[in-house]
C-alpha atoms as a PDB file:
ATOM      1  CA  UNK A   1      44.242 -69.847  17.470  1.00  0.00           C
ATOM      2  CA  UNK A   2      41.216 -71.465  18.703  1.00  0.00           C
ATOM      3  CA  UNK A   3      37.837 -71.589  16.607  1.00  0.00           C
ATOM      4  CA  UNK A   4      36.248 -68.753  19.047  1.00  0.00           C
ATOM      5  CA  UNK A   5      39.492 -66.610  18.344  1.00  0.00           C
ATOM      6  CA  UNK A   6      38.529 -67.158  14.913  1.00  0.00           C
ATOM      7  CA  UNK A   7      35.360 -65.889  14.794  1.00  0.00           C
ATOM      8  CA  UNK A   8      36.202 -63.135  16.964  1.00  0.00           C
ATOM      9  CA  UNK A   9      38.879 -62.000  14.695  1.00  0.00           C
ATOM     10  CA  UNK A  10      36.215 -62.454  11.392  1.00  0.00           C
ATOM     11  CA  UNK A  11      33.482 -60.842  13.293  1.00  0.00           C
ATOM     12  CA  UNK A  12      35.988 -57.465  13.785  1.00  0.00           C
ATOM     13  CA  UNK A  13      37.384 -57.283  10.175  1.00  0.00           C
ATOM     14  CA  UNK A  14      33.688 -57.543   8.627  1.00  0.00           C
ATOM     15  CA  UNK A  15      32.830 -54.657  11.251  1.00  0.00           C
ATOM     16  CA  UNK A  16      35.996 -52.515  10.546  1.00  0.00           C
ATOM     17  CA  UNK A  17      35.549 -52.962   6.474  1.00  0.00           C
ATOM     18  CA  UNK A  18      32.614 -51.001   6.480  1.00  0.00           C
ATOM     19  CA  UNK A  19      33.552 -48.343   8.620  1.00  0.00           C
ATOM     20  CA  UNK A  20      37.205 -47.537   6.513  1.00  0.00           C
ATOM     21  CA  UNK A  21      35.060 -47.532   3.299  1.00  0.00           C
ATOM     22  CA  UNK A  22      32.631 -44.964   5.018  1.00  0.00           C
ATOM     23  CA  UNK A  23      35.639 -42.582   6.427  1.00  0.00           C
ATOM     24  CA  UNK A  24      37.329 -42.868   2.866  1.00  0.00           C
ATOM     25  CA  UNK A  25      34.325 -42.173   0.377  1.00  0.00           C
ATOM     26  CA  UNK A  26      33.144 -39.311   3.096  1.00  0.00           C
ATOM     27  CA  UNK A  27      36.703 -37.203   2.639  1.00  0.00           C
ATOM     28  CA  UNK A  28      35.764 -35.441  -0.179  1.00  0.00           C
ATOM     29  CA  UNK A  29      32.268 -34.794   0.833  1.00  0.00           C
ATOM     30  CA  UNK A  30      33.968 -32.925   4.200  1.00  0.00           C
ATOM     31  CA  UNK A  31      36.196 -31.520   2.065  1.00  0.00           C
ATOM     32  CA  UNK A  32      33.903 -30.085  -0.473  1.00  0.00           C
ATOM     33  CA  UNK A  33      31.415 -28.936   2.286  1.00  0.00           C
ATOM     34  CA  UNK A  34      34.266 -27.157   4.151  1.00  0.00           C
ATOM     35  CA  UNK A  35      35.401 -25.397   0.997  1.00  0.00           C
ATOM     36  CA  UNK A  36      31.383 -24.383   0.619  1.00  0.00           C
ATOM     37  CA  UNK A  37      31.399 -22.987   4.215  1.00  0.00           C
ATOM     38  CA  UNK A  38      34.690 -21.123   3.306  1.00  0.00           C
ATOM     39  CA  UNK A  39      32.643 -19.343  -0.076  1.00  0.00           C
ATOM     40  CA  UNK A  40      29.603 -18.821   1.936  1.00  0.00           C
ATOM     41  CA  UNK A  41      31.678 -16.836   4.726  1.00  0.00           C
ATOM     42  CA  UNK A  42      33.526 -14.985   2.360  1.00  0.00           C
ATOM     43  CA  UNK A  43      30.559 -14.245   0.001  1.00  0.00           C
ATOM     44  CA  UNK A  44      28.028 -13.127   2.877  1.00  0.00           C
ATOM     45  CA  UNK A  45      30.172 -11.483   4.844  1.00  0.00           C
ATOM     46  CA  UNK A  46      27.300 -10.071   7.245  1.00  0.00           C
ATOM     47  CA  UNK A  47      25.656 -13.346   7.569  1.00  0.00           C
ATOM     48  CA  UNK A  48      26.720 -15.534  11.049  1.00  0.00           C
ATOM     49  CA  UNK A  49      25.225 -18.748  11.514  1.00  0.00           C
ATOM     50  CA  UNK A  50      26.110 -21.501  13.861  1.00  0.00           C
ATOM     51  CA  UNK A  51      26.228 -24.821  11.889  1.00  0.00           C
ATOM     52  CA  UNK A  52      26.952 -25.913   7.873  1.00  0.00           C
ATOM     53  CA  UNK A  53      26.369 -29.343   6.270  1.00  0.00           C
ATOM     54  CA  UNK A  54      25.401 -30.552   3.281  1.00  0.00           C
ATOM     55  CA  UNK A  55      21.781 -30.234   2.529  1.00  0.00           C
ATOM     56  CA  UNK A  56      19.578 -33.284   1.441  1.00  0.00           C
ATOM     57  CA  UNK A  57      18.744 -31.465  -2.135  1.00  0.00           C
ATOM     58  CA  UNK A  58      20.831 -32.727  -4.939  1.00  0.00           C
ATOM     59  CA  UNK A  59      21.504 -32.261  -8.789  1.00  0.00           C
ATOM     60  CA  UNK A  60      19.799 -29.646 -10.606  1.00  0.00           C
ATOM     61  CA  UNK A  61      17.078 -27.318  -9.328  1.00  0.00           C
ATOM     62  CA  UNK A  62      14.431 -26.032 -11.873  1.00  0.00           C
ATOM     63  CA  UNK A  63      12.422 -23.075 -11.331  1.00  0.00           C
ATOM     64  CA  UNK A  64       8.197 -23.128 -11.412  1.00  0.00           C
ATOM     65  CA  UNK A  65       5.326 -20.880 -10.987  1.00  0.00           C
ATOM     66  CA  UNK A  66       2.399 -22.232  -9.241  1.00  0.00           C
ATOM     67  CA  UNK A  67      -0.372 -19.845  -8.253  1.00  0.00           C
ATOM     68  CA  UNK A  68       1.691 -16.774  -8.653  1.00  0.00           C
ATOM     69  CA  UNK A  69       4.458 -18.211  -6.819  1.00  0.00           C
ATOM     70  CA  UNK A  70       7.622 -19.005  -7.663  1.00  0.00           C
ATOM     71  CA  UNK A  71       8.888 -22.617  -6.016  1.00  0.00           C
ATOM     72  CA  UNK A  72      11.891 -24.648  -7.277  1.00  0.00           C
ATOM     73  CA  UNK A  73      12.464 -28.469  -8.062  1.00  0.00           C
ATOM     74  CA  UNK A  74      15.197 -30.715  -7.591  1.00  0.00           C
ATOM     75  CA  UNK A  75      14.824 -34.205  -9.905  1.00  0.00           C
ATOM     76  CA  UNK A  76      17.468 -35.999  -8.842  1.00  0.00           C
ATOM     77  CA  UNK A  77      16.513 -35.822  -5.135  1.00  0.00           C
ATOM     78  CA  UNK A  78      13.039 -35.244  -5.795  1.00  0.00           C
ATOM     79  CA  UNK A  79      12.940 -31.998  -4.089  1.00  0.00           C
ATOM     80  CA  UNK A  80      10.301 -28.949  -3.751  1.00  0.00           C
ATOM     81  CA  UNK A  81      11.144 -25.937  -2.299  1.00  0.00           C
ATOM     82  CA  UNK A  82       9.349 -23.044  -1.068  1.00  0.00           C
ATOM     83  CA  UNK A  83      12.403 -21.067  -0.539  1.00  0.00           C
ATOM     84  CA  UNK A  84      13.578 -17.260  -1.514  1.00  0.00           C
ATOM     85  CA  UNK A  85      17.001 -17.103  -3.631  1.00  0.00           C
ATOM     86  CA  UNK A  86      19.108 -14.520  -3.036  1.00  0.00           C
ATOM     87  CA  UNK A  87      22.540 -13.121  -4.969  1.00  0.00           C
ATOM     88  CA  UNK A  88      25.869 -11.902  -3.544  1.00  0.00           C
ATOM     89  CA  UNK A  89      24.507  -8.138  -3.585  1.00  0.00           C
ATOM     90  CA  UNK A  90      21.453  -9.083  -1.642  1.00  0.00           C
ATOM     91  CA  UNK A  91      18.969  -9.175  -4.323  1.00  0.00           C
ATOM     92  CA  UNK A  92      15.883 -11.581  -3.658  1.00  0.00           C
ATOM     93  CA  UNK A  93      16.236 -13.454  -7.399  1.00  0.00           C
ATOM     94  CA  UNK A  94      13.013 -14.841  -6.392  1.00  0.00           C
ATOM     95  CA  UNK A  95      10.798 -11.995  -5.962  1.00  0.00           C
ATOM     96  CA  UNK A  96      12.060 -10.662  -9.210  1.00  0.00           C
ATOM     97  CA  UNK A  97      11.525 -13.651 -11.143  1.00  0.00           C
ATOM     98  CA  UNK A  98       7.782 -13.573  -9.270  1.00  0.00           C
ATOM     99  CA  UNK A  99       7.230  -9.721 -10.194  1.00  0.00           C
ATOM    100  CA  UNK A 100       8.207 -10.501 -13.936  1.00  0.00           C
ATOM    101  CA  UNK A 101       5.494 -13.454 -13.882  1.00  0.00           C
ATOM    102  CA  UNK A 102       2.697 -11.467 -12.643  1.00  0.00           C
ATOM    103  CA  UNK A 103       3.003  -8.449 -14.875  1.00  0.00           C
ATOM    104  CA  UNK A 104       3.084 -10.904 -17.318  1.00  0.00           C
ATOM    105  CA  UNK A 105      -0.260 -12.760 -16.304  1.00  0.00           C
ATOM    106  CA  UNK A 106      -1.744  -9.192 -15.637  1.00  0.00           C
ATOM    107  CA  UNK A 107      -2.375  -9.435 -19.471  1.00  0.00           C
ATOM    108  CA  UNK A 108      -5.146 -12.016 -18.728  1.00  0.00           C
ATOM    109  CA  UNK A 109      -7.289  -9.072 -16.617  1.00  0.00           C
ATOM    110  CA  UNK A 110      -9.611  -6.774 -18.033  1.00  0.00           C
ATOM    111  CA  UNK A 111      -9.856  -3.661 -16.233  1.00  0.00           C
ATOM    112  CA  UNK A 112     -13.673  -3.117 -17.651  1.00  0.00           C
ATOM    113  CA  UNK A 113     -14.718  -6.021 -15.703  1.00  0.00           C
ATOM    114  CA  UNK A 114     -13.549  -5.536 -12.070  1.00  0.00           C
ATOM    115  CA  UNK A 115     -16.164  -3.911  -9.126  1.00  0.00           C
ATOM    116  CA  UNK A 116     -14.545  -0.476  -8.730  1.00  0.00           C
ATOM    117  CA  UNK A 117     -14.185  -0.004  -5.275  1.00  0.00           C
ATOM    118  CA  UNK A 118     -12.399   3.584  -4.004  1.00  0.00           C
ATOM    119  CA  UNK A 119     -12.302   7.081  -5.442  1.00  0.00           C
ATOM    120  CA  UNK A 120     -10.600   7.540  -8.995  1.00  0.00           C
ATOM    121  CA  UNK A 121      -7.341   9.079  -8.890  1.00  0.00           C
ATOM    122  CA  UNK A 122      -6.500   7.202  -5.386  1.00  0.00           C
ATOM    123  CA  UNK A 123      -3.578   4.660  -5.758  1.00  0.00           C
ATOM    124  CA  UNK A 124      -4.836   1.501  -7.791  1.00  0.00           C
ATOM    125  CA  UNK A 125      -4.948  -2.098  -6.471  1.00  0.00           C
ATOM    126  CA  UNK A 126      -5.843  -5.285  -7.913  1.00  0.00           C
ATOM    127  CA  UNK A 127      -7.879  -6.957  -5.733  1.00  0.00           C
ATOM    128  CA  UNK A 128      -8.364 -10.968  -5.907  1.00  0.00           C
ATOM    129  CA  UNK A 129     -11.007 -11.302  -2.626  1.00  0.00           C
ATOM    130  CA  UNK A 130     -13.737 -14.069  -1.230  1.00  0.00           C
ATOM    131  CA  UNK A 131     -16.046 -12.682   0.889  1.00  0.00           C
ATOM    132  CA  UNK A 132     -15.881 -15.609   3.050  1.00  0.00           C
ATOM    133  CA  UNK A 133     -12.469 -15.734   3.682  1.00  0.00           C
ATOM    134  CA  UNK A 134     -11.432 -14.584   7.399  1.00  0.00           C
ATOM    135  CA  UNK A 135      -7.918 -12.704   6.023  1.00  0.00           C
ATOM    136  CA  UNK A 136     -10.159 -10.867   2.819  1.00  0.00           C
ATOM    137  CA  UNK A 137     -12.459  -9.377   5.538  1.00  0.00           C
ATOM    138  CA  UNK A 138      -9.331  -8.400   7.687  1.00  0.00           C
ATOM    139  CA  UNK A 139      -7.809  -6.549   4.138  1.00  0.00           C
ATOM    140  CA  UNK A 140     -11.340  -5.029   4.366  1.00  0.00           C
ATOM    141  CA  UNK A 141     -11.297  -3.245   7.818  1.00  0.00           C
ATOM    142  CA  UNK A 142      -7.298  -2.482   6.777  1.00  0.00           C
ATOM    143  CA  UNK A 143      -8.561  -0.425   3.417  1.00  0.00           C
ATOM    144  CA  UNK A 144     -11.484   1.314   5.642  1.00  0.00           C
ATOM    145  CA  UNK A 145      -8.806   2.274   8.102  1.00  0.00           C
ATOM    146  CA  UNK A 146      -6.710   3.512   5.671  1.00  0.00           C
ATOM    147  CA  UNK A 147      -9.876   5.295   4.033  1.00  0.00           C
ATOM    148  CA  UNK A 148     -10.404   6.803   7.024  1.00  0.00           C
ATOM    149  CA  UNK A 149      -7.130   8.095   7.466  1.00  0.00           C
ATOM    150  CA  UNK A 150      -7.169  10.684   4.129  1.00  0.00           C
ATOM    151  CA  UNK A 151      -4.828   7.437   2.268  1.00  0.00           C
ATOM    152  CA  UNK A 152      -8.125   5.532   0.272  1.00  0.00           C
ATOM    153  CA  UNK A 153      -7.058   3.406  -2.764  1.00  0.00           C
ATOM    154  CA  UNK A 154      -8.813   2.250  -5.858  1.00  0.00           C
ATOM    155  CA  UNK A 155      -9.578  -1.522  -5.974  1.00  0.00           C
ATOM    156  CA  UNK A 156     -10.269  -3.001  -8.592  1.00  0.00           C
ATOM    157  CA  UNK A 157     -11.938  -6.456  -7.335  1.00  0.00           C
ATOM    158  CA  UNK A 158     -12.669  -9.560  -8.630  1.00  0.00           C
ATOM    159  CA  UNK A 159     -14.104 -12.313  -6.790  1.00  0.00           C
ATOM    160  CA  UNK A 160     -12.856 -15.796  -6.160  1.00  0.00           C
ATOM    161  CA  UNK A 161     -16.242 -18.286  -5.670  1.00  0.00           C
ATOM    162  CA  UNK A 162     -13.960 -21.552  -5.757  1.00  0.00           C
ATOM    163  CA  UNK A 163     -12.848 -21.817  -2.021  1.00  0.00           C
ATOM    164  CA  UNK A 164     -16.121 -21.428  -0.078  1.00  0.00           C
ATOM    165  CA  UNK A 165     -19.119 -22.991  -0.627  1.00  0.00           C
ATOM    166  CA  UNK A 166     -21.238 -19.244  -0.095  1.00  0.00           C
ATOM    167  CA  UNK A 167     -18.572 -17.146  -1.792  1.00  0.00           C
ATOM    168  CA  UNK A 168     -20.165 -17.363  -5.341  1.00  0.00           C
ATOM    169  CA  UNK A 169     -23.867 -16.554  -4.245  1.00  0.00           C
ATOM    170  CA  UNK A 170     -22.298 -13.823  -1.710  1.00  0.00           C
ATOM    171  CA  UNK A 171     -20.540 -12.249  -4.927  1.00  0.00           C
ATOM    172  CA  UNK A 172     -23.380 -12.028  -6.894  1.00  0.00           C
ATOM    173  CA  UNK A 173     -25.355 -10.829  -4.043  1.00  0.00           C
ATOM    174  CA  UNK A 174     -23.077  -7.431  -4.079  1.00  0.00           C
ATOM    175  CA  UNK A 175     -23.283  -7.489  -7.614  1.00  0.00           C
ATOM    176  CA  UNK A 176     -26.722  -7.220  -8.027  1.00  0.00           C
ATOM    177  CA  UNK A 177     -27.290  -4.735  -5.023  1.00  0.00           C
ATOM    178  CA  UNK A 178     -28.487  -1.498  -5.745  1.00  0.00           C
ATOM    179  CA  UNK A 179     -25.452  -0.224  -4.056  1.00  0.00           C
ATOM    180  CA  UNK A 180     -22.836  -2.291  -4.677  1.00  0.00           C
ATOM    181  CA  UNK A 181     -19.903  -0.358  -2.390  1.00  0.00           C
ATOM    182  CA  UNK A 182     -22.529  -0.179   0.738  1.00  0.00           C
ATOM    183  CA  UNK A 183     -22.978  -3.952  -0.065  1.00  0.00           C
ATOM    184  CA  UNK A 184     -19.477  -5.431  -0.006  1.00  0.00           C
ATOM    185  CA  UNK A 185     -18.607  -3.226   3.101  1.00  0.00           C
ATOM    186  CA  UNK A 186     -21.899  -5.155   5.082  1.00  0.00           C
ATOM    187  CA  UNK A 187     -20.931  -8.458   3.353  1.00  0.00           C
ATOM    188  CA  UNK A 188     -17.333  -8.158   4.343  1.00  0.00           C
ATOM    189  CA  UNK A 189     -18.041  -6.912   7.605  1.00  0.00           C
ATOM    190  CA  UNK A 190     -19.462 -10.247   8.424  1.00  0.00           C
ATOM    191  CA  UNK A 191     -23.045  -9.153   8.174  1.00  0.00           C
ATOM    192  CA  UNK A 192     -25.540 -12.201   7.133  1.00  0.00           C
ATOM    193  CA  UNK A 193     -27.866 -10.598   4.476  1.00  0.00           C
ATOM    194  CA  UNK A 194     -31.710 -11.499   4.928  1.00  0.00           C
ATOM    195  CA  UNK A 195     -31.747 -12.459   1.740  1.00  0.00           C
ATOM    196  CA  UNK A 196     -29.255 -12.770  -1.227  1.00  0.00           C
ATOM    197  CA  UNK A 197     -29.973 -10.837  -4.546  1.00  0.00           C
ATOM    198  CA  UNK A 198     -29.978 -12.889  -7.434  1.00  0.00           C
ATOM    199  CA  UNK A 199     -29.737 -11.313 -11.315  1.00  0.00           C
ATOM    200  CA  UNK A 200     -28.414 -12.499 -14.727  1.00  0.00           C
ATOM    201  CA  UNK A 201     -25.470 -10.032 -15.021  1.00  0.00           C
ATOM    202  CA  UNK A 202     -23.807 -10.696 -11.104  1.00  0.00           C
ATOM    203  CA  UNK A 203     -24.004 -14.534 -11.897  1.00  0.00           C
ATOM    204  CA  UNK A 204     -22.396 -13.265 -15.348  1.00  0.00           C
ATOM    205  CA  UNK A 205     -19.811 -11.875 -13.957  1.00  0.00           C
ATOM    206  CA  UNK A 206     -19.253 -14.156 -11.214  1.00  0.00           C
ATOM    207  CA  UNK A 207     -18.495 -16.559 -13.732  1.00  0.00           C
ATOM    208  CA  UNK A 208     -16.129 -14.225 -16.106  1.00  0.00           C
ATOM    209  CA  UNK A 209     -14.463 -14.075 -12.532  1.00  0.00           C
ATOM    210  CA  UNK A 210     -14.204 -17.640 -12.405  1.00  0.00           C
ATOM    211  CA  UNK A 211     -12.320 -17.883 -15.349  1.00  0.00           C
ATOM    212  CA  UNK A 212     -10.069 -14.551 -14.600  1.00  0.00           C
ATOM    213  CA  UNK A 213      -8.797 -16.516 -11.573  1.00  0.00           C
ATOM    214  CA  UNK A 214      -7.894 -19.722 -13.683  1.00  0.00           C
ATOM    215  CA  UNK A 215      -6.044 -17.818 -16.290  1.00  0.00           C
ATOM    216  CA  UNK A 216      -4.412 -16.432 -13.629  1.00  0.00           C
ATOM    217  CA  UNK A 217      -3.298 -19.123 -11.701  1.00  0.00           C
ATOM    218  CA  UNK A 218      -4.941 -18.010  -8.377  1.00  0.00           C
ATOM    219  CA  UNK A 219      -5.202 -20.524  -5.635  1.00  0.00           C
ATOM    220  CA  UNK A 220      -5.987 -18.279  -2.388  1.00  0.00           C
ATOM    221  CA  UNK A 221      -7.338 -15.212  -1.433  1.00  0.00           C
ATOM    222  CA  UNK A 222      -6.892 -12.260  -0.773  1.00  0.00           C
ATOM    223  CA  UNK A 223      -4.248 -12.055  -3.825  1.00  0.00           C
ATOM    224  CA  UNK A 224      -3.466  -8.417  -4.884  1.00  0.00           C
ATOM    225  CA  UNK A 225      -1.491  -6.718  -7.498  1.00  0.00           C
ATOM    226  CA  UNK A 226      -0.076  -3.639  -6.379  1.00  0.00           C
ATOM    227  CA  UNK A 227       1.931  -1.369  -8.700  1.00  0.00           C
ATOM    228  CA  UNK A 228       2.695  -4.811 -10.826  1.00  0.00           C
ATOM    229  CA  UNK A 229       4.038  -6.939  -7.903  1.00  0.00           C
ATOM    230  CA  UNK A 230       2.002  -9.798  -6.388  1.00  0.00           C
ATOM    231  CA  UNK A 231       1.141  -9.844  -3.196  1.00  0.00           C
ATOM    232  CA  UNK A 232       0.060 -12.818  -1.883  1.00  0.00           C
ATOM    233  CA  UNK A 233      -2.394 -12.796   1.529  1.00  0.00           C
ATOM    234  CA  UNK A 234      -2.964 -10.043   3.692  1.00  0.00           C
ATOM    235  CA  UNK A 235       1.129  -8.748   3.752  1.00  0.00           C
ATOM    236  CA  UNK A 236      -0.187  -5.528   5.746  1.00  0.00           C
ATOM    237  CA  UNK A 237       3.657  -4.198   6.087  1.00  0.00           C
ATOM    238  CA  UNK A 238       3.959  -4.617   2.204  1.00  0.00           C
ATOM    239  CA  UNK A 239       0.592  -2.570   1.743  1.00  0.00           C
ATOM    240  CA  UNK A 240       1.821  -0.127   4.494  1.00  0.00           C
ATOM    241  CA  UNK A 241       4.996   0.408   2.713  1.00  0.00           C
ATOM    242  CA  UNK A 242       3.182   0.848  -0.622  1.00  0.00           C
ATOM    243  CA  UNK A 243       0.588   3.656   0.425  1.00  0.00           C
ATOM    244  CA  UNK A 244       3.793   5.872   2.192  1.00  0.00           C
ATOM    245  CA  UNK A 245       5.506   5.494  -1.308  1.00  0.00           C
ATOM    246  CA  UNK A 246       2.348   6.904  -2.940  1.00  0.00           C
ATOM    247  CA  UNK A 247       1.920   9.664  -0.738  1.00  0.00           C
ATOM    248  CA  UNK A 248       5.532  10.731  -1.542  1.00  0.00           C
ATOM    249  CA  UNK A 249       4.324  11.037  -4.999  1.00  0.00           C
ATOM    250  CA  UNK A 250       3.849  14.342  -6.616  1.00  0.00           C
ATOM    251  CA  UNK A 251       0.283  14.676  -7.002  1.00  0.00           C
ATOM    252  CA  UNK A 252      -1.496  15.514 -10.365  1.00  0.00           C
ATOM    253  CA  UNK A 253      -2.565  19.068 -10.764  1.00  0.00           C
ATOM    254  CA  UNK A 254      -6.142  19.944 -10.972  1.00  0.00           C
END
């Protein structure tokens, strides 16, 4: 064989070593990810979907709560994931394990402190708000709506001054208005007071706030509590879904 036969015939075995060893160790990867496909078909019945591989998470995934929600880590890979879990019957593990964690941290608020919003003996909702934050004012106009339709609610509010530079000075402004209700509607309306109120016991409380929202865990607004789940942003369906359920409810007799 000639010298450039040679090399020819060296240059193909390097090129086809490589390749066997990549068919041989990736058997039992196709193997195991076929027999996946085959549990996931036969688990979910109902659920069709159009391609299956293996996913780039690997090892064991650990379970966190950050800000109220509940996101999952992978260590070996190093993974996070934003994801909802769900079992064989269809039961989101995930918002479960995030319902126990905020009754939990519900410990950390005391009612006595919030701005009572709403007419007692309407449903009661926790209310985490900023009055500078676009989706807090939309919550707003949703609550007046509802208000308007015969379904008002009872919010109890605390304010979040952390995100926005005015939201603190804004806070204390409805605080220490005469009338705090008419206040928070013209603040959350988008209205630009002429001048912001300023007194000891709003900046007081603006700073007990403060501290609520730490212990809490709150990173964004508007963050409610309604009958013990979180709800995080302005979920209107959620809230929708909630006041039906409470007009179903037998009410109290007088």
């Amino acid at each position: 064989m000639s010298r450039s036969g040679k090399l020819i015939l060296a240059a193909l075995l390097c090129a086809s070593a490589p390749a066997h060893a990549q068919e041989t160790s990736a058997e039992p990867l196709t193997a195991a990810a076929a027999e996946a496909q085959r549990q996931l078909r036969q688990t979910f019945t109902n659920l069709t979907f159009e391609d299956f591989g293996p996913a780039p998470v690997s090892g064991p995934i650990y379970q966190a709560i950050a800000g109220g929600r509940v996101i999952y880590f992978a260590p070996e890979s190093q993974h996070l994931l934003f994801a909802a879990i769900y079992d064989k019957n269809g039961v989101n593990l995930t918002a479960l394990a995030q319902d126990a964690g905020a009754r939990k941290r519900l410990g950390a608020i005391n009612p006595a402190e919030a701005l009572v919003i709403g007419p007692a003996g309407a449903p009661k909702v926790i209310e985490f708000t900023d009055p500078d934050c676009p989706y807090c004012q939309a919550l707003e106009r949703f609550w007046l709506t509802k208000e308007a339709e015969g379904r008002p609610v009872q919010r109890l509010v605390y304010f979040v001054s952390g995100i926005h530079p005015q939201a603190a000075a804004k806070a204390e402004h409805i605080l220490c208005s005469p009338d705090q209700q008419a206040a928070f509607k013209s603040v959350y309306s988008g209205a630009q007071p002429a001048a912001l109120h300023k007194c000891r016991p709003g900046a007081e409380k603006v700073a007990r706030d403060a501290e609520t929202v730490r212990k809490m865990g709150i990173s964004g607004t508007p963050t409610l509590f309604v009958d013990g789940k979180l709800v995080s942003g302005f979920q209107q369906a959620e809230l929708e879904a909630f006041l039906e359920t409470e007009s179903r409810k037998p009410k109290p007799s007088p």
